[in-house]
Protein backbone atom coordinates (compact mmCIF):
# COMPACT_ATOMS: atom_id res chain seq x y z
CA UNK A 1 -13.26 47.80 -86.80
CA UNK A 2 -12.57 49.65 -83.47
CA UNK A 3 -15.50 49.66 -81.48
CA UNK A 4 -14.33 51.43 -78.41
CA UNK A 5 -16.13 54.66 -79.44
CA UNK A 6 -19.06 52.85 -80.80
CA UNK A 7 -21.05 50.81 -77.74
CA UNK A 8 -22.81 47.87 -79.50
CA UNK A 9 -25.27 45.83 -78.05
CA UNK A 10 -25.87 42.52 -79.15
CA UNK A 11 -28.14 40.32 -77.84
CA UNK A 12 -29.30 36.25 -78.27
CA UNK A 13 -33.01 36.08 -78.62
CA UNK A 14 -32.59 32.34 -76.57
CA UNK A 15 -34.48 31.70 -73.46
CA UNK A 16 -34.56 27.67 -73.86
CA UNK A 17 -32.55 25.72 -71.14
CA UNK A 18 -29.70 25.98 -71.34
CA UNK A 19 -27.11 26.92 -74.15
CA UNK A 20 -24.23 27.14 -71.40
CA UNK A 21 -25.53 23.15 -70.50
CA UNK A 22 -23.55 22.47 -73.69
CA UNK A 23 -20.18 21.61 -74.65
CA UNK A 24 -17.71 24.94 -74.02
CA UNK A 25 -16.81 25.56 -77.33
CA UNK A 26 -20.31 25.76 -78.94
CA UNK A 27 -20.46 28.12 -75.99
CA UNK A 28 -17.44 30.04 -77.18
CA UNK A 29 -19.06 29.93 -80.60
CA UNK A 30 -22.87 30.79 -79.72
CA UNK A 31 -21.76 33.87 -78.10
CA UNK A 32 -18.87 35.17 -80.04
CA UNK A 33 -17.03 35.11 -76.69
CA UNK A 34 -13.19 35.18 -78.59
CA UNK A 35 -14.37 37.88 -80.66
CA UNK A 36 -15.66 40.06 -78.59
CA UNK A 37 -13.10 39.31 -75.90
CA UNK A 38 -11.13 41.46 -78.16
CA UNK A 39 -13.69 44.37 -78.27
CA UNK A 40 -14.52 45.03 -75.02
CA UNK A 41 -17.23 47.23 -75.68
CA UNK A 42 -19.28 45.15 -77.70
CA UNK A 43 -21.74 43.37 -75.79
CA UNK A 44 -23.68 40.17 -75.70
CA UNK A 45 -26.23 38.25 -73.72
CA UNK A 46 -28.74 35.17 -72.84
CA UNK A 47 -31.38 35.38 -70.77
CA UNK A 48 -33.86 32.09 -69.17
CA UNK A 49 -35.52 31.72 -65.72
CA UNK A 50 -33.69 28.86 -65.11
CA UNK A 51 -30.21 29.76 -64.56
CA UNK A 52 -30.78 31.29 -61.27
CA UNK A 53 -32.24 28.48 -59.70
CA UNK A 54 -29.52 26.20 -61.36
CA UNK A 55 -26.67 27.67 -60.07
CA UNK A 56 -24.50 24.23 -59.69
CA UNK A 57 -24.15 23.59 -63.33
CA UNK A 58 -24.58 27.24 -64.54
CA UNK A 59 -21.65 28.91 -62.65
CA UNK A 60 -19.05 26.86 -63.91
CA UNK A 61 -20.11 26.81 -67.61
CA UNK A 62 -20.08 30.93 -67.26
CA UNK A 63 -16.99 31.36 -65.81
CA UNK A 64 -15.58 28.86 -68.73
CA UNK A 65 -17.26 31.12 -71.50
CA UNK A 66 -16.56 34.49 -70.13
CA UNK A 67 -13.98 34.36 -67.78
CA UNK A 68 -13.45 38.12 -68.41
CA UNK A 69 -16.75 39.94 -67.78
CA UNK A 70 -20.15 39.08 -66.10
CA UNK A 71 -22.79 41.20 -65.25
CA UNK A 72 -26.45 39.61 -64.14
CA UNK A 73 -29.79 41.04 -63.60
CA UNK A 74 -32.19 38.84 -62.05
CA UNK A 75 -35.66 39.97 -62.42
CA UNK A 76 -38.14 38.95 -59.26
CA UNK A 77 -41.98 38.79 -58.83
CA UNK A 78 -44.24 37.90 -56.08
CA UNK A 79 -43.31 34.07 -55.52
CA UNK A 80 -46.70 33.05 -55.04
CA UNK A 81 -47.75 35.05 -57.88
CA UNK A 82 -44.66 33.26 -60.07
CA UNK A 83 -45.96 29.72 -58.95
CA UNK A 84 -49.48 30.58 -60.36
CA UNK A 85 -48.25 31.81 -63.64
CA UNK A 86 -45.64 28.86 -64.10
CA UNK A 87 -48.30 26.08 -63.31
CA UNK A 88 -50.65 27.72 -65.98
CA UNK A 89 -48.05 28.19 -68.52
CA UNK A 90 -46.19 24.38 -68.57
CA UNK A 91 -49.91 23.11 -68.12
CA UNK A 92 -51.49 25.28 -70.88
CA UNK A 93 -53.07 23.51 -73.58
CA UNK A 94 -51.93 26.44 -76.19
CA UNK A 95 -48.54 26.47 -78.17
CA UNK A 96 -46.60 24.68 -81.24
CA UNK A 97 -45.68 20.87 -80.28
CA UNK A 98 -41.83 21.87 -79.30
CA UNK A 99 -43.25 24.61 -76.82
CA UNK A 100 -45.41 21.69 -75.39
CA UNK A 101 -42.25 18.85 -75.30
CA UNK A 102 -40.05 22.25 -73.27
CA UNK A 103 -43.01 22.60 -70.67
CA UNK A 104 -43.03 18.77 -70.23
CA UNK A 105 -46.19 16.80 -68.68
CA UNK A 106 -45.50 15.59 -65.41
CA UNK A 107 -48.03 18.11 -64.33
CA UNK A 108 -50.71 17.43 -66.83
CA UNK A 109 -53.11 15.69 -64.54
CA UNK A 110 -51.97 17.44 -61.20
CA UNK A 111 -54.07 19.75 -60.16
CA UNK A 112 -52.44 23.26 -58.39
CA UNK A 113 -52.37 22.44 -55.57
CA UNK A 114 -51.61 18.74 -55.60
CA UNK A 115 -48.17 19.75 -57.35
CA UNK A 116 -47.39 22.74 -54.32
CA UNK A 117 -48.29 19.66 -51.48
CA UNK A 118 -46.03 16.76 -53.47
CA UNK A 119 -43.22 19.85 -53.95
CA UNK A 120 -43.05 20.44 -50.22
CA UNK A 121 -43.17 17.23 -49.13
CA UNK A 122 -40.48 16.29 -51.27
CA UNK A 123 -38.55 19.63 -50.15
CA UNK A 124 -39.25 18.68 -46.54
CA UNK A 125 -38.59 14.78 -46.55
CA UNK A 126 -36.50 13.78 -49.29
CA UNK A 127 -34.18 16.83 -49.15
CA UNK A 128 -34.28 18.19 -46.14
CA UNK A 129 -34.51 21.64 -47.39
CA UNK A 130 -36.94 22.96 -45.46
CA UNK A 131 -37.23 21.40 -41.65
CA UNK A 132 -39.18 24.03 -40.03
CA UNK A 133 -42.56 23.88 -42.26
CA UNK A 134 -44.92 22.04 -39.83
CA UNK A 135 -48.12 20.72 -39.50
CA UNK A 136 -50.29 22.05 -36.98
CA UNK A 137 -53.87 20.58 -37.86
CA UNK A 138 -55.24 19.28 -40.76
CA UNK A 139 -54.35 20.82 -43.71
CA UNK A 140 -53.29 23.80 -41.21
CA UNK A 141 -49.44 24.39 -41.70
CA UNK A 142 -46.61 26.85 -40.17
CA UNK A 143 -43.13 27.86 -40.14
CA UNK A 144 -41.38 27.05 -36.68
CA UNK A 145 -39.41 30.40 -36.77
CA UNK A 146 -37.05 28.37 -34.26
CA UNK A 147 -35.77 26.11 -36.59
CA UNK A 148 -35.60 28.84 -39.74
CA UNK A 149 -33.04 31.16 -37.88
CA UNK A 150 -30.89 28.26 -36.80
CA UNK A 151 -31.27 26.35 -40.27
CA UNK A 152 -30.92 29.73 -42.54
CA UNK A 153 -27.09 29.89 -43.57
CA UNK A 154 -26.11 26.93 -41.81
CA UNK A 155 -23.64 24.19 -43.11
CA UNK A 156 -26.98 21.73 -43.08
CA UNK A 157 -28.94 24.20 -45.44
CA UNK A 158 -25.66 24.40 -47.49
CA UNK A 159 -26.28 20.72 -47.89
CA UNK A 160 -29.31 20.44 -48.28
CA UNK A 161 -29.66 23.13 -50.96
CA UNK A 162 -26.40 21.41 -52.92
CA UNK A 163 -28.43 17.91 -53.04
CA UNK A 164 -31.71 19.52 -54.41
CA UNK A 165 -29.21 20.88 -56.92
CA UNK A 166 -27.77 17.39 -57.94
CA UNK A 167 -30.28 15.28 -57.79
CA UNK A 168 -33.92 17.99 -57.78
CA UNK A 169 -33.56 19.99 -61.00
CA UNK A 170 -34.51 17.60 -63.94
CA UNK A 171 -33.71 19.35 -67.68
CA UNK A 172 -35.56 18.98 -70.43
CA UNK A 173 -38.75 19.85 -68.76
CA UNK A 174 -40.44 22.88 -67.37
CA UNK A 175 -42.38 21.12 -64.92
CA UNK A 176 -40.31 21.27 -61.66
CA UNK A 177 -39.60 23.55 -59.00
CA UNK A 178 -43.03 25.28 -58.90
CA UNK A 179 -41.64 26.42 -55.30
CA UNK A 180 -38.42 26.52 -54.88
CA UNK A 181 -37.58 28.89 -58.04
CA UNK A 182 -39.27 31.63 -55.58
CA UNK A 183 -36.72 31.26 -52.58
CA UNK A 184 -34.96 34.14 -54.37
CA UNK A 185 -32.80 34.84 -51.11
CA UNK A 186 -31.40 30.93 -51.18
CA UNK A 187 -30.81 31.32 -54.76
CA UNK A 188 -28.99 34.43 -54.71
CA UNK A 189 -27.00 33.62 -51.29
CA UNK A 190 -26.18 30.33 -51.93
CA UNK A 191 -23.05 30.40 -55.64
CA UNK A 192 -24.19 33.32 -57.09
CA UNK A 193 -22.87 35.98 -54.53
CA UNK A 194 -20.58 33.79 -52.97
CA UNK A 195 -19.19 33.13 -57.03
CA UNK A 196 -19.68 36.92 -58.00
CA UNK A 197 -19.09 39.94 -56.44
CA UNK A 198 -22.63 41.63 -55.41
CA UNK A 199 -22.05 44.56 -58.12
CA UNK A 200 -21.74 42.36 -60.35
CA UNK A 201 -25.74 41.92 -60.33
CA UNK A 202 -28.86 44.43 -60.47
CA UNK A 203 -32.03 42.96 -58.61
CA UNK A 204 -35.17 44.29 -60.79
CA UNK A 205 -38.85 43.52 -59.09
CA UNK A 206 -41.26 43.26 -61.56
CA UNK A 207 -44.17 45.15 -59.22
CA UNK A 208 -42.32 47.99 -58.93
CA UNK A 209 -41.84 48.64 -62.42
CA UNK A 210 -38.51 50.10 -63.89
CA UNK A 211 -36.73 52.20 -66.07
CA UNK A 212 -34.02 51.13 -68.53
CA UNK A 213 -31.83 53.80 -67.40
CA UNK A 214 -30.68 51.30 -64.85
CA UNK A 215 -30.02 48.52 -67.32
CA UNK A 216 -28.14 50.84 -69.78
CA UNK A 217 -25.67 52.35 -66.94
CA UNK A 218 -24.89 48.53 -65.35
CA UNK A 219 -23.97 47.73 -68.84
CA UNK A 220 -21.80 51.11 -69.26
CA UNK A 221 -23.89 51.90 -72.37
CA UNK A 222 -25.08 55.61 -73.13
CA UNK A 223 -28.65 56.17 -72.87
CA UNK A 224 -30.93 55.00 -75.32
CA UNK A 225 -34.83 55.06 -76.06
CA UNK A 226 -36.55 51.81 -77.20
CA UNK A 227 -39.13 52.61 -79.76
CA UNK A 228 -41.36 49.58 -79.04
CA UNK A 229 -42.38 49.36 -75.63
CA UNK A 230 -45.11 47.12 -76.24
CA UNK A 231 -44.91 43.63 -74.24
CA UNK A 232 -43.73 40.76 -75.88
CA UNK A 233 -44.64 36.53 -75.90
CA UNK A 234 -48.00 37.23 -73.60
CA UNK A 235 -50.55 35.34 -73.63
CA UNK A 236 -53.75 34.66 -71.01
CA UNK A 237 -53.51 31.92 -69.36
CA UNK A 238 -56.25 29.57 -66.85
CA UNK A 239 -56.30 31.77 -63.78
CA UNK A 240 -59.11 29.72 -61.72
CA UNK A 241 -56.32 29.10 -59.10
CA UNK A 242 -56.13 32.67 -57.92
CA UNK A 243 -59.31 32.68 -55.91
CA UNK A 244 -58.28 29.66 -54.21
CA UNK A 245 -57.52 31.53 -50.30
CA UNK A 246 -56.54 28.06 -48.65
CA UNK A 247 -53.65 27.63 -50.86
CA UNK A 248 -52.43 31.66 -51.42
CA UNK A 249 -52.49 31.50 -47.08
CA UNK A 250 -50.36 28.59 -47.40
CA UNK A 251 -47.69 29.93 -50.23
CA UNK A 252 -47.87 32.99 -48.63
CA UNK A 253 -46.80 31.19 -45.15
CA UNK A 254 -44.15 29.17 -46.52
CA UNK A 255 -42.74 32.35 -48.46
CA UNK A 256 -42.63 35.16 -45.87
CA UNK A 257 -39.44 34.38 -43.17
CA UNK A 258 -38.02 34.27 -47.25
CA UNK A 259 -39.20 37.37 -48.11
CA UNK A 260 -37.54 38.64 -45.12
CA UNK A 261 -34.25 37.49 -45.56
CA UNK A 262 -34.30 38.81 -49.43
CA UNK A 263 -35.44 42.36 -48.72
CA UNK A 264 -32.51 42.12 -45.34
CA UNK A 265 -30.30 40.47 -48.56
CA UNK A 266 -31.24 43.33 -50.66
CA UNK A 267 -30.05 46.39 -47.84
CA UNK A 268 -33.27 46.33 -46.48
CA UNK A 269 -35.57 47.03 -49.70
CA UNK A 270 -39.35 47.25 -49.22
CA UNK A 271 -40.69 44.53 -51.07
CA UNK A 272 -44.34 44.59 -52.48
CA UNK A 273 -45.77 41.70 -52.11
């Protein structure tokens, strides 16, 4: 059948980690990638959280499987926000038995803010990833702006970022990462636009709320109206970490010289958080 005058959109309902971890031709097979190499207007996709932050093994496996066309969006949300909503989730009590094996339990008996002080020292000693968060006083913490603007885009953040890559990002679990998935700006800087071209991607932020007009035209698909609107897989979670000020001032310390360099990434955009 010719497609070419009939835009089809066909998407994977698969948000586990990570099909394109698998061997390349049950990639090739998953996503119909010979067929519809053949019809280029027919269109198919995957989305999960996780492929941004693991760009070393992701990158490769999608160039493999579609060598011929890659677009991206990469949705964002207020990091600190995303760090309170990811601890509650993989620590949630609720969900079938495989949803509880995917979150994993290495943060079962943490509390919040035991898992943001054991991420950061790990970030800071064990992979060097982030040498200008200090210590001023007890439990009183900074960023020696110094020591950002010489490490940001250096060959010793390259490095650093390449062995928390290797040897930080377990799979099989949800339970890592509760910080570092919300240094969007390292993330996107460091494979994905140095492996794509930058039009390749469009950046949504969840805050500011969007309209699918922009998804439809990346895609080069005519306009269409989605008759269910209604959000999908919510659920309430434990939220008796977001009056906690000590650690939002912290998260919100570590994030913002990041912040900066995404919206400076991003041509300048206003961020709102």
């Amino acid at each position: 059948k010719d497609n070419n005058d009939n835009k089809n959109n066909k998407k994977k309902n698969n948000k586990t980690l990570s099909l394109l971890e698998k061997q390349r031709q049950h990639c090739l097979e998953f996503y119909y990638a010979k067929e519809l190499k053949n019809y280029p207007s027919c269109l198919t996709g995957d989305s999960t959280p996780s492929y941004l932050l693991d760009s070393y093994r992701v990158i490769t496996h999608i160039k493999r499987v579609f060598p011929h066309l890659s677009k991206f969006f990469v949705m964002l949300r207020n990091p600190v926000q995303r760090a309170l909503s990811h601890y509650a989730m993989v620590t949630s009590k609720d969900g079938t038995e495989a949803q509880k094996i995917t979150r994993g339990t290495q943060w079962s008996n943490l509390t919040f803010e035991e898992v943001v002080q054991q991420e950061l020292y790990d970030l800071q000693h064990k992979y060097k990833l982030v040498p200008y968060w200090k210590q001023k006083d007890e439990g009183e913490y900074y960023i020696d702006q110094t020591i950002f603007d010489a490490f940001h885009g250096s060959t010793e953040e390259e490095e650093a970022w390449a062995k928390f890559q290797k040897h930080g990002i377990p799979l099989h679990t949800g339970s890592h990462s509760l910080l570092a998935r919300g240094l969007y700006d390292l993330q996107l800087r460091r494979k994905w636009f140095e492996s794509f071209s930058q039009k390749s991607f469009v950046i949504l932020i969840l805050e500011d709320g969007f309209t699918m007009e922009k998804v439809w035209k990346h895609l080069d698909l005519p306009p269409y109206t989605i008759p269910d609107t209604e959000p999908k897989n919510t659920r309430q979670y434990d939220d008796s970490n977001k009056d906690n000020s000590k650690i939002h001032t912290l998260l919100q310390t570590f994030y913002e010289p990041h912040n900066t360099k995404l919206s400076q990434l991003l041509n300048n955009k206003q961020l709102p958080w």
